[in-house]
C-alpha atoms as a PDB file:
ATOM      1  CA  UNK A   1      99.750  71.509  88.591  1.00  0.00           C
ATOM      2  CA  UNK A   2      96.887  73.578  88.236  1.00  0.00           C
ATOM      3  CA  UNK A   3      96.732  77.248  88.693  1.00  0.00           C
ATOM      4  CA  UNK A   4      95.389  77.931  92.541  1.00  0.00           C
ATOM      5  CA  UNK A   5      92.794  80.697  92.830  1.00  0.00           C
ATOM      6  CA  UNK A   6      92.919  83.934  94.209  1.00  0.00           C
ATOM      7  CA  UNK A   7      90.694  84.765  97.347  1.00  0.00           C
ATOM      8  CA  UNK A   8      88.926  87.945  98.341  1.00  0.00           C
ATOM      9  CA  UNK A   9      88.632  87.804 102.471  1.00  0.00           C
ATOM     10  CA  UNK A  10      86.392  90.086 104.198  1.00  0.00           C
ATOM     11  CA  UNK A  11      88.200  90.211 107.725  1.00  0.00           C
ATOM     12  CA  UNK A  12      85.912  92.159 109.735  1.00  0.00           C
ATOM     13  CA  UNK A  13      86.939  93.079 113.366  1.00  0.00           C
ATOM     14  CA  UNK A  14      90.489  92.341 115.262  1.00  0.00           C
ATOM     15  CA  UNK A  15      88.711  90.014 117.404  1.00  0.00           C
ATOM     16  CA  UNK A  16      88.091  87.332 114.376  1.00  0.00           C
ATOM     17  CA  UNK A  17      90.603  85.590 115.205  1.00  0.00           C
ATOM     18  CA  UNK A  18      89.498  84.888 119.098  1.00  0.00           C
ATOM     19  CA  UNK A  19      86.032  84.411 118.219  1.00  0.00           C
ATOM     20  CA  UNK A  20      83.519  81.142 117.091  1.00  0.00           C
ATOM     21  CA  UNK A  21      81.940  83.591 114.672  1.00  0.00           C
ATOM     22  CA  UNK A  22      80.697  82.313 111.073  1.00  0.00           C
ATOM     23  CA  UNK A  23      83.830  83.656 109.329  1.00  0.00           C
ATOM     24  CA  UNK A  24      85.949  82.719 112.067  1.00  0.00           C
ATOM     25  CA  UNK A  25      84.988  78.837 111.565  1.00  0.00           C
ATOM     26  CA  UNK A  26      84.840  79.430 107.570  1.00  0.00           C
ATOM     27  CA  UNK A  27      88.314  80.442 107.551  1.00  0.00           C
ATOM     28  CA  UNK A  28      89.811  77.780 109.908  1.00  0.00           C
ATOM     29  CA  UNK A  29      88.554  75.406 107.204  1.00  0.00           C
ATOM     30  CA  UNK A  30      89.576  77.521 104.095  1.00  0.00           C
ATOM     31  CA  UNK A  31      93.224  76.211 103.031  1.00  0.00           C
ATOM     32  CA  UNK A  32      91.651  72.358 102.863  1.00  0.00           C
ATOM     33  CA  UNK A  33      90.192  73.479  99.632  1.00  0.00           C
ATOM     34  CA  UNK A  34      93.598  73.890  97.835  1.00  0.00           C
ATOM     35  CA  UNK A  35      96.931  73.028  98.004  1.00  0.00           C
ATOM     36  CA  UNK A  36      99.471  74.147 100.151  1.00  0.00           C
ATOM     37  CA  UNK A  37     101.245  77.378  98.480  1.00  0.00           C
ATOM     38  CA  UNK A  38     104.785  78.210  97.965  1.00  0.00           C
ATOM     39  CA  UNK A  39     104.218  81.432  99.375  1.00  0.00           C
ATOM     40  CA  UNK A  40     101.279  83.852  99.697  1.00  0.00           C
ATOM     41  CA  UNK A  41     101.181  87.430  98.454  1.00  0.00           C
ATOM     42  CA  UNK A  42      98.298  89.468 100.829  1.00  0.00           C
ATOM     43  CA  UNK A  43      96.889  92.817  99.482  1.00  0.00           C
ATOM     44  CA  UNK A  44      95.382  94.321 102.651  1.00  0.00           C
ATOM     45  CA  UNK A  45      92.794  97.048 103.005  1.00  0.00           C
ATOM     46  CA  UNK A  46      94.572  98.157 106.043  1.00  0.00           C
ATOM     47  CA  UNK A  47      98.335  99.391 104.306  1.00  0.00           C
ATOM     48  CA  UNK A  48      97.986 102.953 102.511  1.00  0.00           C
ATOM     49  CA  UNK A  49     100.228 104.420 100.106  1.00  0.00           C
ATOM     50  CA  UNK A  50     100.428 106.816  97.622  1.00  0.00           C
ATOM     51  CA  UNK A  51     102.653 104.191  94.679  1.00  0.00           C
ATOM     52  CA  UNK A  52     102.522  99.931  95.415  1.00  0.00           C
ATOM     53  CA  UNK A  53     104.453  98.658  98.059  1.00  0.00           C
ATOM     54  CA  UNK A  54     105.525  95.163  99.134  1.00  0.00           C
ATOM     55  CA  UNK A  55     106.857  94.315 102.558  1.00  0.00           C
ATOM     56  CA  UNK A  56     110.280  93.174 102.325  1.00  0.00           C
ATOM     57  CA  UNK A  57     111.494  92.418 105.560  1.00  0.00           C
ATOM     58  CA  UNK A  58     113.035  88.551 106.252  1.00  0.00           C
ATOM     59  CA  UNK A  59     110.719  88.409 109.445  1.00  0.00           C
ATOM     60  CA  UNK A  60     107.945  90.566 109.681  1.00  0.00           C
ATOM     61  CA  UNK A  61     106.965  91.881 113.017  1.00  0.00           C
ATOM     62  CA  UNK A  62     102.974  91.226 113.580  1.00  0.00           C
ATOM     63  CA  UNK A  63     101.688  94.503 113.724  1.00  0.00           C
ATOM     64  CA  UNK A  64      98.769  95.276 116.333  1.00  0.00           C
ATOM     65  CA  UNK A  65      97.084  98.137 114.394  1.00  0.00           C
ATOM     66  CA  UNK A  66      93.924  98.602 116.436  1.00  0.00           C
ATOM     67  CA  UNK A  67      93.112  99.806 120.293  1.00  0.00           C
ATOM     68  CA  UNK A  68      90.471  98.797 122.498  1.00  0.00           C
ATOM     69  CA  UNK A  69      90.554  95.525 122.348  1.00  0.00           C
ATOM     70  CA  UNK A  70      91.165  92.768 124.897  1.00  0.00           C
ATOM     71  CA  UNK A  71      94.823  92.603 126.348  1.00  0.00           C
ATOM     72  CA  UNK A  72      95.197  88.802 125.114  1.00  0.00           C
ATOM     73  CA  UNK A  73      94.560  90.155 121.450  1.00  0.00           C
ATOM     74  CA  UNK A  74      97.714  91.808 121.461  1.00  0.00           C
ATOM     75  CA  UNK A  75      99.514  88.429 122.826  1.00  0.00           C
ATOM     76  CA  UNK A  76      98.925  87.034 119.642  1.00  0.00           C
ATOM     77  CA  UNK A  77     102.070  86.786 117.147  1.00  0.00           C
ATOM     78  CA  UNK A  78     101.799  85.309 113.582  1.00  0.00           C
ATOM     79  CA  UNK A  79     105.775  84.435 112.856  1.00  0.00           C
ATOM     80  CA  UNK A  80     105.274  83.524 109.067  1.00  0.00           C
ATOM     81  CA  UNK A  81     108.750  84.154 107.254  1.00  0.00           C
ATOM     82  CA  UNK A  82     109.195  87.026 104.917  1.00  0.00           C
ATOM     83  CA  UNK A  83     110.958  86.430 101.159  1.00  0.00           C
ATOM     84  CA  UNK A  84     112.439  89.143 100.152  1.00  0.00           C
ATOM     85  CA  UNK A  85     113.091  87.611  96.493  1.00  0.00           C
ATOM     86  CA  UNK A  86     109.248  87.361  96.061  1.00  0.00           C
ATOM     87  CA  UNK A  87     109.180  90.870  97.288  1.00  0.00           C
ATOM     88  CA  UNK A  88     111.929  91.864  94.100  1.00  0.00           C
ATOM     89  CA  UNK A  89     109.800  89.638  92.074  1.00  0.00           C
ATOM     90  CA  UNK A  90     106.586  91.216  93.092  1.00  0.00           C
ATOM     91  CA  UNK A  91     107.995  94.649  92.583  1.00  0.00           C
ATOM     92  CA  UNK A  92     110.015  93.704  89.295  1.00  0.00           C
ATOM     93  CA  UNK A  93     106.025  92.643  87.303  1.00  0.00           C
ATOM     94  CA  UNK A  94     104.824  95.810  89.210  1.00  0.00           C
ATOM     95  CA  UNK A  95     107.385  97.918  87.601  1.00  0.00           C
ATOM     96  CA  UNK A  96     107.082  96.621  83.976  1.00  0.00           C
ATOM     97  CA  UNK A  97     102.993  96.593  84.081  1.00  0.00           C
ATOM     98  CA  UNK A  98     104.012 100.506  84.709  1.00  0.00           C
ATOM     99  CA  UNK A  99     103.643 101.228  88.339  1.00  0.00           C
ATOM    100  CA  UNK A 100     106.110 102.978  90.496  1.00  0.00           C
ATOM    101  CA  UNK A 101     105.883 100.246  92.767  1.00  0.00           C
ATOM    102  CA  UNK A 102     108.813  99.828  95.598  1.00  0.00           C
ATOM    103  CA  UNK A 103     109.774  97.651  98.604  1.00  0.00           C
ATOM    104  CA  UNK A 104     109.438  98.515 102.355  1.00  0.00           C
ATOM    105  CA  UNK A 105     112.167  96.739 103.789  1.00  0.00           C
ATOM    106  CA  UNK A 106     110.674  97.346 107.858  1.00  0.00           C
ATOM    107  CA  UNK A 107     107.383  96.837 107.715  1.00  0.00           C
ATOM    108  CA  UNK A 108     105.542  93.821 108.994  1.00  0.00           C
ATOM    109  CA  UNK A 109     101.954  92.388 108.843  1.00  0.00           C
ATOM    110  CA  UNK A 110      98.953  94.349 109.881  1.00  0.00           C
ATOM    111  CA  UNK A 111      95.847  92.617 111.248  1.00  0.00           C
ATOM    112  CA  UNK A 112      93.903  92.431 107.494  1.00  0.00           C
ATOM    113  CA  UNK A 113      96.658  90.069 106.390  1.00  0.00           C
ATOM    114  CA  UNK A 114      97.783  88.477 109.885  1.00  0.00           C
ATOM    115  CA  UNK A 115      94.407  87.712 111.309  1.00  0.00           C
ATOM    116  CA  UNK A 116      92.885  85.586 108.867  1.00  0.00           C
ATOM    117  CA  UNK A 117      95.848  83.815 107.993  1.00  0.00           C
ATOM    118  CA  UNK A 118      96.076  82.548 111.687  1.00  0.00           C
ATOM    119  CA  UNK A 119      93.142  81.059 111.080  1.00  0.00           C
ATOM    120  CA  UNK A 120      94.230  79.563 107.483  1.00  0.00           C
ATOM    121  CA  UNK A 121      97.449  78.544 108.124  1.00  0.00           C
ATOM    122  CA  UNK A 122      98.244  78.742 111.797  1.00  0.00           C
ATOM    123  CA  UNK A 123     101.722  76.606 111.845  1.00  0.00           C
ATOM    124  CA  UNK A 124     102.616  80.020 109.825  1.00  0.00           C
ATOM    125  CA  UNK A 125     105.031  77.747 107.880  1.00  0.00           C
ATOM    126  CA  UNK A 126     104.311  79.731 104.765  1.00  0.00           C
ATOM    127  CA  UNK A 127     106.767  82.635 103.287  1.00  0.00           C
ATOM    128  CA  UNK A 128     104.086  85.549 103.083  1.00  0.00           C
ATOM    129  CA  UNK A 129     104.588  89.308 102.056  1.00  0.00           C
ATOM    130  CA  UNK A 130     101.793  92.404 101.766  1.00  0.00           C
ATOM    131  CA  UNK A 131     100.681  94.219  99.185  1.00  0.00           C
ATOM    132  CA  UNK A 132      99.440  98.351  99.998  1.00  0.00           C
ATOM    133  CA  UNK A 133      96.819  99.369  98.335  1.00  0.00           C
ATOM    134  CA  UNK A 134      96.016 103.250  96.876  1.00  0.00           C
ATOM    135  CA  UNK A 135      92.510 104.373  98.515  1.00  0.00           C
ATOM    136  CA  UNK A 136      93.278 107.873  95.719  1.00  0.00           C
ATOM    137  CA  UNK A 137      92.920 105.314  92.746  1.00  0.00           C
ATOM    138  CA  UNK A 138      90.106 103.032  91.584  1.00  0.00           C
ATOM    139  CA  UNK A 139      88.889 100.040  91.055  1.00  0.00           C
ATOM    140  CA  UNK A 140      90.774  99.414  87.674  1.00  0.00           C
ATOM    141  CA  UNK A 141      94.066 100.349  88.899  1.00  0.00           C
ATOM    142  CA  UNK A 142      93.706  97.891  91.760  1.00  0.00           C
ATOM    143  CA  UNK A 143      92.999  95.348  88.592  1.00  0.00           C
ATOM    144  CA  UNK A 144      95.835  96.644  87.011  1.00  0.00           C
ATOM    145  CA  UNK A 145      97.847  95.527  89.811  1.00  0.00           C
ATOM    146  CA  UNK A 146      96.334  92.002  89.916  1.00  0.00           C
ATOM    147  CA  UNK A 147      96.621  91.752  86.696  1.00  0.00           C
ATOM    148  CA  UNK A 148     100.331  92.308  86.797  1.00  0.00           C
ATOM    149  CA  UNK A 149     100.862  89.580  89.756  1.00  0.00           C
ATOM    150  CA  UNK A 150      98.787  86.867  87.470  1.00  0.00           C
ATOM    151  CA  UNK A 151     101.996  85.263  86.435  1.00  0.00           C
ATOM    152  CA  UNK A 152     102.921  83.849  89.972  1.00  0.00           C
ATOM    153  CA  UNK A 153      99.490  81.713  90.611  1.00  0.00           C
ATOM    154  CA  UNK A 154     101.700  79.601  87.925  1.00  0.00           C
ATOM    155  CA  UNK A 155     104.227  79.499  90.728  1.00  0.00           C
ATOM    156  CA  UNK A 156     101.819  78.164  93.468  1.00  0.00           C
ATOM    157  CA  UNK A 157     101.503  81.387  95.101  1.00  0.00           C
ATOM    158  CA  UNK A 158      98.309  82.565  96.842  1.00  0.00           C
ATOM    159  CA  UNK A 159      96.964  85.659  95.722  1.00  0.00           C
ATOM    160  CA  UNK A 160      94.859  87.129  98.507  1.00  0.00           C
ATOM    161  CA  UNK A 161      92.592  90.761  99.009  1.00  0.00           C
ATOM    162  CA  UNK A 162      92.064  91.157 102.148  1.00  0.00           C
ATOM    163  CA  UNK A 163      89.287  93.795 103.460  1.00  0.00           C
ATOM    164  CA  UNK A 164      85.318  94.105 103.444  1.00  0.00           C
ATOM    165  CA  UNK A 165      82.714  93.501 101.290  1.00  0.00           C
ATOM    166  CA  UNK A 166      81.239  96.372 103.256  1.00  0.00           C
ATOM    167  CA  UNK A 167      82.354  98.678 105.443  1.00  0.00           C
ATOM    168  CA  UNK A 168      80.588 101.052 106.740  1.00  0.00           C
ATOM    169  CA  UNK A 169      82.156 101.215 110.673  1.00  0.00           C
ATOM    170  CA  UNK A 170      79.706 104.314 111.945  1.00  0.00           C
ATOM    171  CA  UNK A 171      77.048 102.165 111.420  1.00  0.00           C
ATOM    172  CA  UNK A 172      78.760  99.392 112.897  1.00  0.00           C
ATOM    173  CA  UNK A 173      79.380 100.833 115.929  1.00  0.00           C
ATOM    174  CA  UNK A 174      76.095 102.204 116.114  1.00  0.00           C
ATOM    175  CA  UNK A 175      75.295  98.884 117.048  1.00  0.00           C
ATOM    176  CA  UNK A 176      71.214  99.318 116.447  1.00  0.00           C
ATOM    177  CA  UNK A 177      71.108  96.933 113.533  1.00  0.00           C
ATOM    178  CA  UNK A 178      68.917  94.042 114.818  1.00  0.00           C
ATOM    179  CA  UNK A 179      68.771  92.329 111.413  1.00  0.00           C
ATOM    180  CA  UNK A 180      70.957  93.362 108.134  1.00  0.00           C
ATOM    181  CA  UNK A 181      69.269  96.365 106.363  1.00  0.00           C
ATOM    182  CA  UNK A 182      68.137  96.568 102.987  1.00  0.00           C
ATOM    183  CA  UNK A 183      71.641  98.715 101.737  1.00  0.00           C
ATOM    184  CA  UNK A 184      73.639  96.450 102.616  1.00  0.00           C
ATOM    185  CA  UNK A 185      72.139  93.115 101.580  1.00  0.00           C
ATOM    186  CA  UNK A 186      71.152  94.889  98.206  1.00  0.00           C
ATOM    187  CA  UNK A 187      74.651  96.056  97.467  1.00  0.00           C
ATOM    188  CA  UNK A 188      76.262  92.324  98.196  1.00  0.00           C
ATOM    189  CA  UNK A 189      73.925  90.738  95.989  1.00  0.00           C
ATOM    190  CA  UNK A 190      74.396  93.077  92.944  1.00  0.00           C
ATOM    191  CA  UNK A 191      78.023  92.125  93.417  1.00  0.00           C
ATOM    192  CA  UNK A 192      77.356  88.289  93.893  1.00  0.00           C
ATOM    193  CA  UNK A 193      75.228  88.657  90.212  1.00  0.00           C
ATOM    194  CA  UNK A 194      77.576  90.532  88.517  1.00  0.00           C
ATOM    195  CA  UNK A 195      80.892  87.984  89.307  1.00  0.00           C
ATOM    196  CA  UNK A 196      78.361  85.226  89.072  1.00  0.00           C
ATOM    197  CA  UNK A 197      77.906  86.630  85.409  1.00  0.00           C
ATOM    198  CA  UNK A 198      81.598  87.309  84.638  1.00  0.00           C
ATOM    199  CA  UNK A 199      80.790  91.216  84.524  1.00  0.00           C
ATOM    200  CA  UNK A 200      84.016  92.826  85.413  1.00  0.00           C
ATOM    201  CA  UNK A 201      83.562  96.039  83.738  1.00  0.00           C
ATOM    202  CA  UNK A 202      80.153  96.626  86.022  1.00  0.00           C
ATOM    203  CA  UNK A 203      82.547  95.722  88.725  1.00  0.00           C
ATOM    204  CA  UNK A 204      85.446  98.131  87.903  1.00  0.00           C
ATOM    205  CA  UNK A 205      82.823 100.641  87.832  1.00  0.00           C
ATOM    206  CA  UNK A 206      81.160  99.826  91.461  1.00  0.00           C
ATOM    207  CA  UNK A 207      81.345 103.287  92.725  1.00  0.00           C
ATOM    208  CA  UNK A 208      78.846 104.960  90.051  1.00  0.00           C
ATOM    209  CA  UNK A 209      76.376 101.668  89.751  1.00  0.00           C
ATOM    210  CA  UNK A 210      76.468  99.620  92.583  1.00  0.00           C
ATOM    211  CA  UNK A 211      73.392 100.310  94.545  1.00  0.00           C
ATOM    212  CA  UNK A 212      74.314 102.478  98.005  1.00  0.00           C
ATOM    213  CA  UNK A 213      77.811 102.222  97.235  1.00  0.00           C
ATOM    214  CA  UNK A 214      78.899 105.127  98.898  1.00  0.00           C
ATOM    215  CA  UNK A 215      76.452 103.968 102.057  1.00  0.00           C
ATOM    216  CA  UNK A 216      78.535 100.627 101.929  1.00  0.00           C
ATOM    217  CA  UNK A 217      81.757 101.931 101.406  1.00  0.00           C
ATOM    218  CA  UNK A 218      82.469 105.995 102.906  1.00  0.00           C
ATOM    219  CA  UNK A 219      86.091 105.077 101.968  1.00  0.00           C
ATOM    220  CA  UNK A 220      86.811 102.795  99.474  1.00  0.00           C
ATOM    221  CA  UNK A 221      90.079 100.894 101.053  1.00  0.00           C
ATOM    222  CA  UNK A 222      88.625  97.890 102.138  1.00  0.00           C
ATOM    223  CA  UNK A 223      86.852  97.260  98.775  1.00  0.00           C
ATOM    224  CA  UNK A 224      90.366  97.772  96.468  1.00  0.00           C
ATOM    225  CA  UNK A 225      91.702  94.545  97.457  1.00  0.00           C
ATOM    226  CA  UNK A 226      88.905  92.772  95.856  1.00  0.00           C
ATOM    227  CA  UNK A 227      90.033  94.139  92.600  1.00  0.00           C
ATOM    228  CA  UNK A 228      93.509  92.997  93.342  1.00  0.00           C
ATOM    229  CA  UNK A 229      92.704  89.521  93.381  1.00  0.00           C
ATOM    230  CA  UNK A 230      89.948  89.815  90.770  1.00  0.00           C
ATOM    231  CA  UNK A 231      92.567  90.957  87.915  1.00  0.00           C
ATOM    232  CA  UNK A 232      95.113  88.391  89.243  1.00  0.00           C
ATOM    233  CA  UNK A 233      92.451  85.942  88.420  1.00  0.00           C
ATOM    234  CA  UNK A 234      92.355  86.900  84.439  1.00  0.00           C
ATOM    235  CA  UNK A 235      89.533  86.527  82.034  1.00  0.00           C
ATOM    236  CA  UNK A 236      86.985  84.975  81.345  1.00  0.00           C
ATOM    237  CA  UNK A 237      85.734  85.405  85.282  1.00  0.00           C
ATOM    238  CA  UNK A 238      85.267  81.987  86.895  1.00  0.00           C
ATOM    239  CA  UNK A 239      84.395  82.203  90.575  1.00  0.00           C
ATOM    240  CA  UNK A 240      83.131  80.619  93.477  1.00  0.00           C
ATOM    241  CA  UNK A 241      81.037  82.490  96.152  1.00  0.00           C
ATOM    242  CA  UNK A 242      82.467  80.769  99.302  1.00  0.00           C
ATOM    243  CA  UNK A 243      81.015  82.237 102.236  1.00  0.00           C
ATOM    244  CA  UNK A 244      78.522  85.302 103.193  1.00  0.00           C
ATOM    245  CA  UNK A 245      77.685  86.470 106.686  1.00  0.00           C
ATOM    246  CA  UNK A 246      76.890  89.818 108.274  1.00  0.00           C
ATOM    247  CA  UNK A 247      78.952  90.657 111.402  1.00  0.00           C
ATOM    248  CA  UNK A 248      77.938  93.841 113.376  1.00  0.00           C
ATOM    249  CA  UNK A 249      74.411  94.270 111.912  1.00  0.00           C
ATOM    250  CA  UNK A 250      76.274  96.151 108.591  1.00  0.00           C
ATOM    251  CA  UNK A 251      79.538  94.359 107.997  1.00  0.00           C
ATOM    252  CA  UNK A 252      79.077  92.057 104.933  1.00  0.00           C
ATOM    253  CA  UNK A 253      81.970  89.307 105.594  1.00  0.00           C
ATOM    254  CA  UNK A 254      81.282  87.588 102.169  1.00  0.00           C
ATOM    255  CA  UNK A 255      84.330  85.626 100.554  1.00  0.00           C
ATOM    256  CA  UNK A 256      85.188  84.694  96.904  1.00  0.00           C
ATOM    257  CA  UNK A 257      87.351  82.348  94.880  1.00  0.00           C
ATOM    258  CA  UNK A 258      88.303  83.802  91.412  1.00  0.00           C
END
């Protein structure tokens, strides 16, 4: 059985999953272009920590981590099964790649990883634990991480990064984009050319020469779980650019296969 890939997922707003939107209809149609995994193991933008943490919990609550938003958005429950011997496993290739990395046996799903896989997998049939991610570290130790997971896309489990290709909300909610502006169109097609050319140490080092990389990304969370499913993906870089959109005027909702 071949290896399956490992997706970045740009998840834009809460409301994706109640909405016709490009993305909305990409990702409803995603998991027909791969098997059916074992499991799935969900980096998402929207879990901070200080060391790598995996959910570890048996049945993870859905966790409604936003306000504002229509009541019948908060109705929505996504009842996927936990595993907590992934989670050991998870933690275990963590540990001996040299992070500190530990289980959270409480926590459940926020909306980066919940949201889009209602859409993917709505039966939510499929054991699924999250990955944090470490907004204080970079791009390569996000890599690092993926790199240490590689080993279980040999076990038909889905590798996912969950965030933004951009993600720049002030501007979002601005809400005076009529068309996508220059910074953020530029900055998704340097990274388009430089997975499209296998370039991962340009990547890694996004934040000093990606074009208005700072403009794109004021925090840098919901770029690290790109890098998380770009090292899980090994070397030499083969990838598929599977879907681009801009939601919001400034929210790039691009979506790769590594």
């Amino acid at each position: 059985m071949a290896a399956l890939p490992t997706l970045f997922i740009s998840h834009g707003s809460p409301m994706l999953a109640l909405e016709d939107a490009p993305t909305t209809l990409f990702l409803r149609g995603l998991s027909s272009q791969f098997l059916k995994p074992a499991a799935i193991v969900v980096a998402s933008a929207h879990w901070e920590t200080e060391e790598p943490m995996v959910t570890g919990a048996e049945h993870p609550e859905t966790i409604h981590d936003f306000q504002g938003f229509p009541k019948e958005l908060y109705t929505l429950r996504y009842p996927a099964p936990g595993d907590s011997v992934l989670a050991e496993r998870v933690q275990a290739l963590l540990v001996k790649a040299g992070f500190k990395a530990g289980i959270d046996p409480r926590r459940g799903l926020d909306h980066g990883a919940w949201n889009p896989l209602l859409l993917m997998y709505p039966n939510a049939d499929i054991p699924v634990i999250e990955l944090s991610v470490q907004p204080q570290r970079d791009a390569r130790w996000h890599y690092r991480i993926g790199q240490a997971l590689a080993p279980l896309r040999e076990e038909n489990i889905l590798i996912v990064g969950t965030g933004n290709l951009t993600h720049n909300l002030r501007e979002a909610f601005r809400g005076h984009h009529t068309q996508t502006p220059d910074w953020v169109s530029v900055f998704a097609k340097w990274i388009e050319e430089r997975v499209r050319q296998g370039d991962i140490e340009s990547l890694l080092d996004w934040e000093r020469l990606a074009p208005h990389a700072q403009q794109n990304h004021p925090t840098p969370e919901h770029f690290l779980p790109f890098f998380v499913a770009l090292g899980a993906a090994g070397a030499p870089l083969q990838a598929r650019h599977l879907h681009e959109d801009t939601a919001m005027g400034v929210l790039a909702m691009d979506a790769y296969a590594f």
